[in-house]
C-alpha atoms as a PDB file:
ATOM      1  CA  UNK A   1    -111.594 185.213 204.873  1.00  0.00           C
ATOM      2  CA  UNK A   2    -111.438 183.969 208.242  1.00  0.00           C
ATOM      3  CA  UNK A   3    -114.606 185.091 210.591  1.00  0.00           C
ATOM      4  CA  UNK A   4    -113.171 183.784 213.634  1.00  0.00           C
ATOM      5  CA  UNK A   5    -109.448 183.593 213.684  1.00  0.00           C
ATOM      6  CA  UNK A   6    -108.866 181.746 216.826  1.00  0.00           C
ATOM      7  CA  UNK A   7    -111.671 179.021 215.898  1.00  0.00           C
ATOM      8  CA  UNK A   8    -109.415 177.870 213.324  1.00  0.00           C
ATOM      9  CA  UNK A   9    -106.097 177.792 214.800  1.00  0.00           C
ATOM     10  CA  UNK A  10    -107.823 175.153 217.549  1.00  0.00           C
ATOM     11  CA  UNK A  11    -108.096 172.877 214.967  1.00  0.00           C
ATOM     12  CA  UNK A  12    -104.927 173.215 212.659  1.00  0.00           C
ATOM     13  CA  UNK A  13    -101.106 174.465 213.486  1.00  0.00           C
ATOM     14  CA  UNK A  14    -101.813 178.603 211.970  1.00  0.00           C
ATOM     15  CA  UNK A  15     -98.564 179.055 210.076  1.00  0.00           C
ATOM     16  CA  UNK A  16     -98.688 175.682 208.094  1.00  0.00           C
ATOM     17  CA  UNK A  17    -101.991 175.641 207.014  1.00  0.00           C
ATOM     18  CA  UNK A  18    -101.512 179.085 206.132  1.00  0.00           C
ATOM     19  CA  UNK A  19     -98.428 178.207 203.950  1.00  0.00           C
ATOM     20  CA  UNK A  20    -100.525 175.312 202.372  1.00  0.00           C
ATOM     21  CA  UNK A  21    -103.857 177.607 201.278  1.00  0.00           C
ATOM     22  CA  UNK A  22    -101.024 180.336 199.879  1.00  0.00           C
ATOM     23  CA  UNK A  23     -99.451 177.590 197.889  1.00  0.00           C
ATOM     24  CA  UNK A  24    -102.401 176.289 196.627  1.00  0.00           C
ATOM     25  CA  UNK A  25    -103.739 179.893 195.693  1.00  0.00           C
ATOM     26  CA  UNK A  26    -100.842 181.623 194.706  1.00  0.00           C
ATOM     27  CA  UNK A  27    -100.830 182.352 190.800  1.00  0.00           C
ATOM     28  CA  UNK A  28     -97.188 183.018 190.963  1.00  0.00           C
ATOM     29  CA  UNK A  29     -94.118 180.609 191.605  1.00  0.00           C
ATOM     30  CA  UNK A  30     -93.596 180.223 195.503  1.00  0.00           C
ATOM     31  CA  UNK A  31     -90.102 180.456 196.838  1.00  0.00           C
ATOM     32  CA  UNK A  32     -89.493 179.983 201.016  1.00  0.00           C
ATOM     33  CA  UNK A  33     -88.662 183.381 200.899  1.00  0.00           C
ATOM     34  CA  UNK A  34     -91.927 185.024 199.474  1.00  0.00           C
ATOM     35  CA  UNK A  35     -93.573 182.352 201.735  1.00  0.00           C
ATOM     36  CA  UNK A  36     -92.589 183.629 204.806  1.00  0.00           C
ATOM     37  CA  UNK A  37     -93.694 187.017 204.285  1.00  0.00           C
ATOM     38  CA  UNK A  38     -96.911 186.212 203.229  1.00  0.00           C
ATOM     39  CA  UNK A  39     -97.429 183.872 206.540  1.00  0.00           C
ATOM     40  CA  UNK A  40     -95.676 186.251 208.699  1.00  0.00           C
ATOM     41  CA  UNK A  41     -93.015 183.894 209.898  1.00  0.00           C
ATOM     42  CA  UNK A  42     -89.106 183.830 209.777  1.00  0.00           C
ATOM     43  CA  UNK A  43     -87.273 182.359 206.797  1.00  0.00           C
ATOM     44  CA  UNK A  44     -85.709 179.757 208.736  1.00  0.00           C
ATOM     45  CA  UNK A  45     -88.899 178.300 210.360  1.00  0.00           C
ATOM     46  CA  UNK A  46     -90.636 178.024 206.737  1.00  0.00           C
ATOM     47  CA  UNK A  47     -88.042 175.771 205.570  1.00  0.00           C
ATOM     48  CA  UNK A  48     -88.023 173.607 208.500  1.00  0.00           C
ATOM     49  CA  UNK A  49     -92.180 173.271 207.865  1.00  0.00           C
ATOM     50  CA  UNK A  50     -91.307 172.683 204.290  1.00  0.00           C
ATOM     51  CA  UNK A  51     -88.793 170.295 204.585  1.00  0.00           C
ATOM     52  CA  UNK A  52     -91.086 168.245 206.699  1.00  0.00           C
ATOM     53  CA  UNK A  53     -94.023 168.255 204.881  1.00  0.00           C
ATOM     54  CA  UNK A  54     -91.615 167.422 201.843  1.00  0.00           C
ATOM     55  CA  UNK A  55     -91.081 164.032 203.885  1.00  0.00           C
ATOM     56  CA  UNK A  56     -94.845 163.683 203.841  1.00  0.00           C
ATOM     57  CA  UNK A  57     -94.771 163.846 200.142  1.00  0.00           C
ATOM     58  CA  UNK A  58     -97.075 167.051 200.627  1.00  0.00           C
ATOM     59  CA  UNK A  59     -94.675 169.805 198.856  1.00  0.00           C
ATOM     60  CA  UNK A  60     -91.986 169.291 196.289  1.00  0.00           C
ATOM     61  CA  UNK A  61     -88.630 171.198 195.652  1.00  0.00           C
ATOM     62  CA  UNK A  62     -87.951 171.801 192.206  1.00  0.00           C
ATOM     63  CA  UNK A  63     -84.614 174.014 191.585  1.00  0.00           C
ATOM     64  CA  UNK A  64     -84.078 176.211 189.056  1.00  0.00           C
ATOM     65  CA  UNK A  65     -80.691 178.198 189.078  1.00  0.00           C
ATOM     66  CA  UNK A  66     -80.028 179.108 193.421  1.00  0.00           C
ATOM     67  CA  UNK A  67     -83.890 179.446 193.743  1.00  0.00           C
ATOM     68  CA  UNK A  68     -86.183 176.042 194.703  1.00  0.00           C
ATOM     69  CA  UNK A  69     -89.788 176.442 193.755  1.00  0.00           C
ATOM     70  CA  UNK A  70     -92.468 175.041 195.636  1.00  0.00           C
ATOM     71  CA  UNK A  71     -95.221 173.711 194.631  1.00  0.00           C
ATOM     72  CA  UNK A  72     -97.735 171.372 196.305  1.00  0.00           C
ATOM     73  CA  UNK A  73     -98.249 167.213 195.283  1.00  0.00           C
ATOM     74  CA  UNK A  74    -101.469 165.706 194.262  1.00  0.00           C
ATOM     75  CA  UNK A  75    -101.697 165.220 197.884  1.00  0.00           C
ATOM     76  CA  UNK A  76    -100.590 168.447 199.267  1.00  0.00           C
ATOM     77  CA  UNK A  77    -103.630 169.560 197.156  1.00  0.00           C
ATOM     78  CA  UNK A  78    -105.862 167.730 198.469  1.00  0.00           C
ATOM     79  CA  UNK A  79    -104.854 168.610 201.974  1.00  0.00           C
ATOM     80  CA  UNK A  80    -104.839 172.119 201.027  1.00  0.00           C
ATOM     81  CA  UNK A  81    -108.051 172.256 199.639  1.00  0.00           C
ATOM     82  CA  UNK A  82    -109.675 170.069 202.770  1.00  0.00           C
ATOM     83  CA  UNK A  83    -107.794 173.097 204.707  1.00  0.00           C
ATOM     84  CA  UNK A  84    -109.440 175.535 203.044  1.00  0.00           C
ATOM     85  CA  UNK A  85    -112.960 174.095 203.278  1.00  0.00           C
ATOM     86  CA  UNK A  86    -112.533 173.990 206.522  1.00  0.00           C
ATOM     87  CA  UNK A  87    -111.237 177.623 207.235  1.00  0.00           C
ATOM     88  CA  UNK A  88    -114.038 178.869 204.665  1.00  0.00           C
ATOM     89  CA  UNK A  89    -116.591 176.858 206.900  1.00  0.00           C
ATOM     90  CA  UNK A  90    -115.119 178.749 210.001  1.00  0.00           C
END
């Protein structure tokens, strides 16, 4: 957990690195819905992170039925788990 809060949203943008670390650590499948609450952010701004880091090659949509999964590229992990060295550093 985060000691000092504040520290770490100097550095990085709160709500996507928060989004990242969940997706990396989340033993479930990740919808934009689920995502949201677990970063405390409205549905609409998730998807506009996600779609944006999907440009970056960081996330990937994979549909299945009217749900898209999300899980996280090679690179998103890496990024993800450089994010969460740094937070755990913090």
């Amino acid at each position: 957990m985060v000691k000092n809060k504040k520290i770490f949203g100097t550095f990085f943008r709160e709500k996507p690195a928060m989004m990242l670390i969940n997706l990396k650590n989340s033993p479930n499948e990740v919808y934009a819905s689920n995502l949201a609450k677990t970063v405390d952010c409205t549905y609409s701004h998730v998807v506009k992170i996600l779609q944006e880091m999907e440009r970056y090659n960081i996330v990937a949509f994979e549909k299945q039925g009217r749900l898209k999964i999300i899980t996280l590229t090679e690179k998103g992990e890496k990024i993800a788990g450089s994010i969460e060295d740094v937070r755990n550093n913090l």
